[in-house]
N, C-alpha and C. Protein backbone atom coordinates (compact mmCIF):
# COMPACT_ATOMS: atom_id res chain seq x y z
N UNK A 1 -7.44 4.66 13.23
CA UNK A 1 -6.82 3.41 12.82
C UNK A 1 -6.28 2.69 14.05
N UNK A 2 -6.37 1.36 13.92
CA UNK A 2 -6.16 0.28 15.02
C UNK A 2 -4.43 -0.02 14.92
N UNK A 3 -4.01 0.19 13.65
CA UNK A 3 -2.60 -0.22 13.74
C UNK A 3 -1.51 0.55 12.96
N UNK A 4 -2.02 1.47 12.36
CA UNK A 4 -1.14 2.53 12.13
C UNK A 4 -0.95 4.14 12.36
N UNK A 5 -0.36 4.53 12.31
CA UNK A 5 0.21 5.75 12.00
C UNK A 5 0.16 6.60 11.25
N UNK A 6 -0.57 8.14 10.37
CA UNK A 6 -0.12 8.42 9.60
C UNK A 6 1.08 8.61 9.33
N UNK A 7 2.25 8.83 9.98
CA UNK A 7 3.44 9.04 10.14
C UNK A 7 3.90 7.81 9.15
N UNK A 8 3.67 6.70 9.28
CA UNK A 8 3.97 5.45 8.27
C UNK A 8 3.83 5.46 7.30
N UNK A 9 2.89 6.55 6.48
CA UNK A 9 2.98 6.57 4.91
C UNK A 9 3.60 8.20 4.80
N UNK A 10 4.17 9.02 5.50
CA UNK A 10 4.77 9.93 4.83
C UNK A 10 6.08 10.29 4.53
N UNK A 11 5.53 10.77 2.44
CA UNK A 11 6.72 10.84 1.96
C UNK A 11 7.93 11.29 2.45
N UNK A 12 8.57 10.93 1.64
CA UNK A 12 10.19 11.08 2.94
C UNK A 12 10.80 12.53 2.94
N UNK A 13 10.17 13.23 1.60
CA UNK A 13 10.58 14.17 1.56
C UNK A 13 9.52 15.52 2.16
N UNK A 14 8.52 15.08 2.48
CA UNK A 14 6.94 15.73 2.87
C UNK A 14 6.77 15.47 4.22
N UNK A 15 7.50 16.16 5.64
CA UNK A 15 6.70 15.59 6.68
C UNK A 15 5.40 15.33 6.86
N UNK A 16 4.51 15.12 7.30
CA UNK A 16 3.18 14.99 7.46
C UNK A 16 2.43 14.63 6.27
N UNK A 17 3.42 13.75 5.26
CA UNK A 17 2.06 13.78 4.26
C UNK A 17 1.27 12.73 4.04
N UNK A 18 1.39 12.11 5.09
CA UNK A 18 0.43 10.83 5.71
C UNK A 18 -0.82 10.71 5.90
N UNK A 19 -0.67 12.14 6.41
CA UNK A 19 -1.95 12.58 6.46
C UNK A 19 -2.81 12.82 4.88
N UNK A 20 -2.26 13.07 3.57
CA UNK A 20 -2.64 12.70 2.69
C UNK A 20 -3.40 11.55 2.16
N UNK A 21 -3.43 10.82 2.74
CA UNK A 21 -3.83 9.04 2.35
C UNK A 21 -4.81 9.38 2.72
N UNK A 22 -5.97 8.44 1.35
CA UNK A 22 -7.52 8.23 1.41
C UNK A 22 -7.70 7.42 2.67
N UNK A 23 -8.85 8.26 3.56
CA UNK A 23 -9.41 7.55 4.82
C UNK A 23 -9.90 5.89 4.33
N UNK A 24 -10.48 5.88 3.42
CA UNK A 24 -11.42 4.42 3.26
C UNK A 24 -10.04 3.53 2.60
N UNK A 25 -8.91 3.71 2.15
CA UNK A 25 -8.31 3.19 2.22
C UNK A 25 -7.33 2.58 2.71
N UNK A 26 -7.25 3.71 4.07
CA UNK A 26 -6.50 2.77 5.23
C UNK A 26 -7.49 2.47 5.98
N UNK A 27 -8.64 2.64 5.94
CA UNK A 27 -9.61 1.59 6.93
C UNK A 27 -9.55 0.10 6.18
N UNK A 28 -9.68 -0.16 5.44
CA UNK A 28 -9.82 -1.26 4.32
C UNK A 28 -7.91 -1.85 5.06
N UNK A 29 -7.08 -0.92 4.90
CA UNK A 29 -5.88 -1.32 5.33
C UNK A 29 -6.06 -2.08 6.38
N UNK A 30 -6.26 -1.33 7.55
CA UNK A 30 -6.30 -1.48 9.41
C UNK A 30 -7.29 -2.79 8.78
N UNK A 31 -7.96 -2.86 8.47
CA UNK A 31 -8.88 -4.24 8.55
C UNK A 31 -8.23 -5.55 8.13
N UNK A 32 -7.59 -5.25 7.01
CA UNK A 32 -6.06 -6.32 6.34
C UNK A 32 -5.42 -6.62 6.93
N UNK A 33 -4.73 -5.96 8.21
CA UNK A 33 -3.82 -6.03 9.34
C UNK A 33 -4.53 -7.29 10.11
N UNK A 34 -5.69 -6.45 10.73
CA UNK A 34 -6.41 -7.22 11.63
C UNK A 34 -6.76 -9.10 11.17
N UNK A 35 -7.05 -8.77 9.85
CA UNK A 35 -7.22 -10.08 9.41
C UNK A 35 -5.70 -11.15 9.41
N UNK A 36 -5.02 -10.71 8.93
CA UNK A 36 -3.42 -10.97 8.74
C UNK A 36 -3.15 -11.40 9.93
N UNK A 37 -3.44 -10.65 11.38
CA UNK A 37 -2.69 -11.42 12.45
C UNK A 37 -0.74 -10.86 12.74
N UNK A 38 -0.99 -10.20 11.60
CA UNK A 38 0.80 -10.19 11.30
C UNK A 38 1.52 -8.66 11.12
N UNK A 39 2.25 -7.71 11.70
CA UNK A 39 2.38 -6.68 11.40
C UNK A 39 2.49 -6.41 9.77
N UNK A 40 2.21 -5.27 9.51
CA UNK A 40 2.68 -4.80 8.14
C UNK A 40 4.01 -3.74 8.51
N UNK A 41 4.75 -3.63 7.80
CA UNK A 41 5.54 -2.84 7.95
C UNK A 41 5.59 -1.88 6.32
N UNK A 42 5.25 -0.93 6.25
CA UNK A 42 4.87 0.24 5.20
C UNK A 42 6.24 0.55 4.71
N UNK A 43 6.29 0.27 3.34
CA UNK A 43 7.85 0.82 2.52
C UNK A 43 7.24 1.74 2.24
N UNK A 44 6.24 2.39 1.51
CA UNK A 44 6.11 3.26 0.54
C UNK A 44 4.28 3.69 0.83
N UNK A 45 3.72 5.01 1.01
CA UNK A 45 2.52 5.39 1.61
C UNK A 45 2.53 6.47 0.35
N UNK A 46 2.03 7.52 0.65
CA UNK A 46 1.98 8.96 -0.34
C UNK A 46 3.20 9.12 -0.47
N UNK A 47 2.97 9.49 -1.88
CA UNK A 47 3.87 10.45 -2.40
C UNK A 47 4.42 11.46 -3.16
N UNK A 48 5.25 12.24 -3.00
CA UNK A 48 4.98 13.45 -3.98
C UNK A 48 5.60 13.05 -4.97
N UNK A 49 4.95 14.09 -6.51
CA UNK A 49 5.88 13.73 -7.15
C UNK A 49 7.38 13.72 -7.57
N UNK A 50 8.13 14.29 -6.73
CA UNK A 50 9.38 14.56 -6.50
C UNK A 50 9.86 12.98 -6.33
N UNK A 51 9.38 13.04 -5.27
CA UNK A 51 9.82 11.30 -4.38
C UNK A 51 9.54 9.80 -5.43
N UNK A 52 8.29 10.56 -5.86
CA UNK A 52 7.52 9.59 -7.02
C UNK A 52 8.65 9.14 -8.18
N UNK A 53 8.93 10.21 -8.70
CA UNK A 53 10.04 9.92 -9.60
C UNK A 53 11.40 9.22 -9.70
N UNK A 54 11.92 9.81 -8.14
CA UNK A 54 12.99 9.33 -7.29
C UNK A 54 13.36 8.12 -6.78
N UNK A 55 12.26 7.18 -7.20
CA UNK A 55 11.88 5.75 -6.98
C UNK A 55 11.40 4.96 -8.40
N UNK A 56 11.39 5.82 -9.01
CA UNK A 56 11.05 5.24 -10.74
C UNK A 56 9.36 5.02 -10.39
N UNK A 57 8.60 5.32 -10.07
CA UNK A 57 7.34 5.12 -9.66
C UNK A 57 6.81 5.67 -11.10
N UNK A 58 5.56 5.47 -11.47
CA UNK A 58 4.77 5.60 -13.06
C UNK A 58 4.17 7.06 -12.64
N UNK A 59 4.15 7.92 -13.41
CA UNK A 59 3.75 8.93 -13.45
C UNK A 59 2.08 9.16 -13.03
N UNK A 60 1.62 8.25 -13.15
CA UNK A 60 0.21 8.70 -12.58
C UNK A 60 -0.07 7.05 -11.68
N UNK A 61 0.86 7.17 -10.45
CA UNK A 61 0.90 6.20 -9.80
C UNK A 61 -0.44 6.57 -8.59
N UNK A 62 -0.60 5.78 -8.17
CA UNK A 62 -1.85 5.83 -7.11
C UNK A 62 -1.52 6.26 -5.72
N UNK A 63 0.30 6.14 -5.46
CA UNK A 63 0.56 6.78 -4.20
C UNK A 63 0.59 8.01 -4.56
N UNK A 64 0.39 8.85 -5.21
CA UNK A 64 0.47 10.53 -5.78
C UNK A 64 -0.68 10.75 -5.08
N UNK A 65 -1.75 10.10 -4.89
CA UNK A 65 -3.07 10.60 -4.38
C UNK A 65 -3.95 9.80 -3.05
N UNK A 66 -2.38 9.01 -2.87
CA UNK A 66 -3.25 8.62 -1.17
C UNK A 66 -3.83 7.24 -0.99
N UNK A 67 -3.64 6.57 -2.47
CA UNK A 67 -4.73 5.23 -2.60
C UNK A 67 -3.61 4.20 -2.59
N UNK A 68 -2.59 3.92 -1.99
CA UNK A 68 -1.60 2.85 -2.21
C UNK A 68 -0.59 2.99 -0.98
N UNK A 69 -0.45 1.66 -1.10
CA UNK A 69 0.83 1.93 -0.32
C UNK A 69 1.49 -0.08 -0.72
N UNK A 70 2.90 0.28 -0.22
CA UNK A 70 3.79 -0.92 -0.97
C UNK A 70 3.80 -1.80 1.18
N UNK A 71 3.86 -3.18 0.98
CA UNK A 71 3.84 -3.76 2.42
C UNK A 71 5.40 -4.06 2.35
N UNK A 72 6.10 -4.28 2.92
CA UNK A 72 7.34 -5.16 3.28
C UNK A 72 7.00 -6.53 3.03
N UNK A 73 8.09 -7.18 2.58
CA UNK A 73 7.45 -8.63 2.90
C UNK A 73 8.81 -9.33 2.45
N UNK A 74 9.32 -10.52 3.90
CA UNK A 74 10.70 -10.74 4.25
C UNK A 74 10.45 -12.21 4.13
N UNK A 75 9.24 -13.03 4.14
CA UNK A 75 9.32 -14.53 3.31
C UNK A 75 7.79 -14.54 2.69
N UNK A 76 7.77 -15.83 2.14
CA UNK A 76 6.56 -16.45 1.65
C UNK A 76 5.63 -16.55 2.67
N UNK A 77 5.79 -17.01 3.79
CA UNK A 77 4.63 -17.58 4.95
C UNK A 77 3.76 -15.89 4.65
N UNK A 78 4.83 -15.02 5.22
CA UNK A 78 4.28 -13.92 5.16
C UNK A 78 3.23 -13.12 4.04
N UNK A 79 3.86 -13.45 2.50
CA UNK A 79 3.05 -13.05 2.03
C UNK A 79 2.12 -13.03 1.41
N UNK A 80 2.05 -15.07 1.88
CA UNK A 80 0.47 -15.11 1.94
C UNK A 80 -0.50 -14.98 2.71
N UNK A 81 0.13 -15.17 3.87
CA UNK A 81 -0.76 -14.22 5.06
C UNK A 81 -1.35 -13.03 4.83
N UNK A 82 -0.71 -11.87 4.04
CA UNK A 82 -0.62 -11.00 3.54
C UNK A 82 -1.98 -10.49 2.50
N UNK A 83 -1.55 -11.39 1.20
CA UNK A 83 -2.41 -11.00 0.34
C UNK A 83 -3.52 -12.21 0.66
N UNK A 84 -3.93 -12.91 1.50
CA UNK A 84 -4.69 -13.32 1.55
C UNK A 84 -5.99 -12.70 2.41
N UNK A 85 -5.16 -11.95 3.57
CA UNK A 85 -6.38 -10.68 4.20
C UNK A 85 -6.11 -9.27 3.25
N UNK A 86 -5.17 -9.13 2.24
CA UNK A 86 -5.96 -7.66 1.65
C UNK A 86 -7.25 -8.20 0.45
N UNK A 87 -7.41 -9.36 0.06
CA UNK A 87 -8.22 -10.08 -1.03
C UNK A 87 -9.44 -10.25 -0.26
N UNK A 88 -9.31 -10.99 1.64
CA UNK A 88 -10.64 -10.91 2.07
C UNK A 88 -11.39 -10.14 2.18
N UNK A 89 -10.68 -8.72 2.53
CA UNK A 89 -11.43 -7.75 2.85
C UNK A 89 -11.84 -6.69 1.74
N UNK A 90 -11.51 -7.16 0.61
CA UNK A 90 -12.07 -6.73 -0.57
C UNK A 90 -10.74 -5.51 -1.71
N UNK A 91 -9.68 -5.62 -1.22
CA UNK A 91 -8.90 -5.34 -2.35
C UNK A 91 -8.70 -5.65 -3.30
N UNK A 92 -8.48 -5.54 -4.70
CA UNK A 92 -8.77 -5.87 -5.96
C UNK A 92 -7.64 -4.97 -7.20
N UNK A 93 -6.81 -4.90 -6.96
CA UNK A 93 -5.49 -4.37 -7.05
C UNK A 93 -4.44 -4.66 -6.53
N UNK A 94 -3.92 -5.36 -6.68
CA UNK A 94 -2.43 -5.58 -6.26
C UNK A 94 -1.23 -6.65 -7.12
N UNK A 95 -0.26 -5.70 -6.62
CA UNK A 95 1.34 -5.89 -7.42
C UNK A 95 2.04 -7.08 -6.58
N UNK A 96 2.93 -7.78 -6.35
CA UNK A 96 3.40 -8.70 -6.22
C UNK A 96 4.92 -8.65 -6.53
N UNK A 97 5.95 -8.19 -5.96
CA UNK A 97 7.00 -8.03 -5.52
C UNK A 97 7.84 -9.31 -4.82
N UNK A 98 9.32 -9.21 -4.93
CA UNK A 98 10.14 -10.43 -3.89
C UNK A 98 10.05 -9.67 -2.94
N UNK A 99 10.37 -8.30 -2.22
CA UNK A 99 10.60 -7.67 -1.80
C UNK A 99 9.32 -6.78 -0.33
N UNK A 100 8.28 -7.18 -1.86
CA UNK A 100 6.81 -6.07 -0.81
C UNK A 100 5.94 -6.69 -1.92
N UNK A 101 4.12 -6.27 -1.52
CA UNK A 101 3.29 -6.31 -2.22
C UNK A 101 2.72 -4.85 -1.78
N UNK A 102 2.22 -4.25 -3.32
CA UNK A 102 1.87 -2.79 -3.13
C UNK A 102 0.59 -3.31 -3.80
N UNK A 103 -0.20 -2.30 -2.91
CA UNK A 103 -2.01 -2.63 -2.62
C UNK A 103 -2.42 -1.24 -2.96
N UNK A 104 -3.69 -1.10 -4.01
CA UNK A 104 -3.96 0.38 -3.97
C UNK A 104 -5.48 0.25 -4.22
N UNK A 105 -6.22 1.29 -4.21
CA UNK A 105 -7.51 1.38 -3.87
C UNK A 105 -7.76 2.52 -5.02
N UNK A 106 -7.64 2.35 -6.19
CA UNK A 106 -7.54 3.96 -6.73
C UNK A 106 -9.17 3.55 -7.63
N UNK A 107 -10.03 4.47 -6.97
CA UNK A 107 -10.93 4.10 -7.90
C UNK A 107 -11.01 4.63 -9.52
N UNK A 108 -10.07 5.22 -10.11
CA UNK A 108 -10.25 5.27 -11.39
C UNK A 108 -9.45 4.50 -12.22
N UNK A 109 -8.35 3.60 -11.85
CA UNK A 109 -8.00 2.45 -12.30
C UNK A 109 -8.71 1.09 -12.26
N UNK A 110 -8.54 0.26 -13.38
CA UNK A 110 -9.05 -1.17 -13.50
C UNK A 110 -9.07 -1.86 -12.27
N UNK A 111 -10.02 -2.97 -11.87
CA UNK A 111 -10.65 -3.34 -11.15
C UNK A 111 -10.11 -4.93 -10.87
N UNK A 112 -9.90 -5.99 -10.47
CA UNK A 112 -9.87 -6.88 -10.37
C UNK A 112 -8.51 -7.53 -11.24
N UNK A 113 -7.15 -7.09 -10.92
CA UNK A 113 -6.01 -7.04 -11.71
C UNK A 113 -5.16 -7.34 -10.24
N UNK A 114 -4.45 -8.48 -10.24
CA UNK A 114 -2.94 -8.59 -10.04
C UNK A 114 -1.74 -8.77 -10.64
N UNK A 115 -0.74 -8.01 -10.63
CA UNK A 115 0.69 -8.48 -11.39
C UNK A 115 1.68 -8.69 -10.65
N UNK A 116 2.49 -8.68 -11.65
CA UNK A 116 4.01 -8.83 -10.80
C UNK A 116 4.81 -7.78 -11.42
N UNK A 117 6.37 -7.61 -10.75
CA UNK A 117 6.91 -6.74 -10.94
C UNK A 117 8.18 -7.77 -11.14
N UNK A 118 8.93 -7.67 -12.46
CA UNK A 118 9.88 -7.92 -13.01
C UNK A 118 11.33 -8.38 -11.80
């Protein structure tokens, strides 16, 4: 990867579990970056379900298995910068937050879905 770390998605309670995260989904990531122009800064990467819970996260959430992760996101400019390179480069999942937009790659969830979060 061109701009991250596994260290950036691991759970807080799991050293190394960064290393958990689907390869093709942080390549697809690193490519979002690249397009963006703009750092990402990673709230939320893998996680266990300990941590999962500990955050109110859905029980069969997509960071449990490596396919998600939540971005930071501190204005608007940003997060359309944002979701406008994870959409180029072919993401097709994503949540919509004041706070972050969480992007996931899970291929056994629905396909072509954005929401928001309350």
């Amino acid at each position: 990867m061109k701009y991250f770390k596994h260290a950036e998605f691991d759970s807080p309670d799991f050293p190394d579990s960064g290393n958990n995260m689907d390869s093709s989904f942080l390549s697809m990531l690193d490519n979002a970056r690249e397009v963006a122009g703009i750092p990402f800064r990673i709230n939320s990467g893998f996680r266990t379900p300990k941590h999962n819970a500990k955050v109110g996260g859905k029980e069969n959430s997509s960071h449990l298995r490596g396919f998600a992760a939540d971005i930071h996101i501190s204005n608007s400019s940003d997060r359309y910068d944002i979701l406008s390179a994870l959409l180029s480069v072919g993401f097709n999942r994503i949540g919509i937050a004041k706070t972050f937009i969480h992007v996931d790659a899970d291929p056994i969830k629905t396909k072509n879905v954005i929401w928001t979060y309350a």
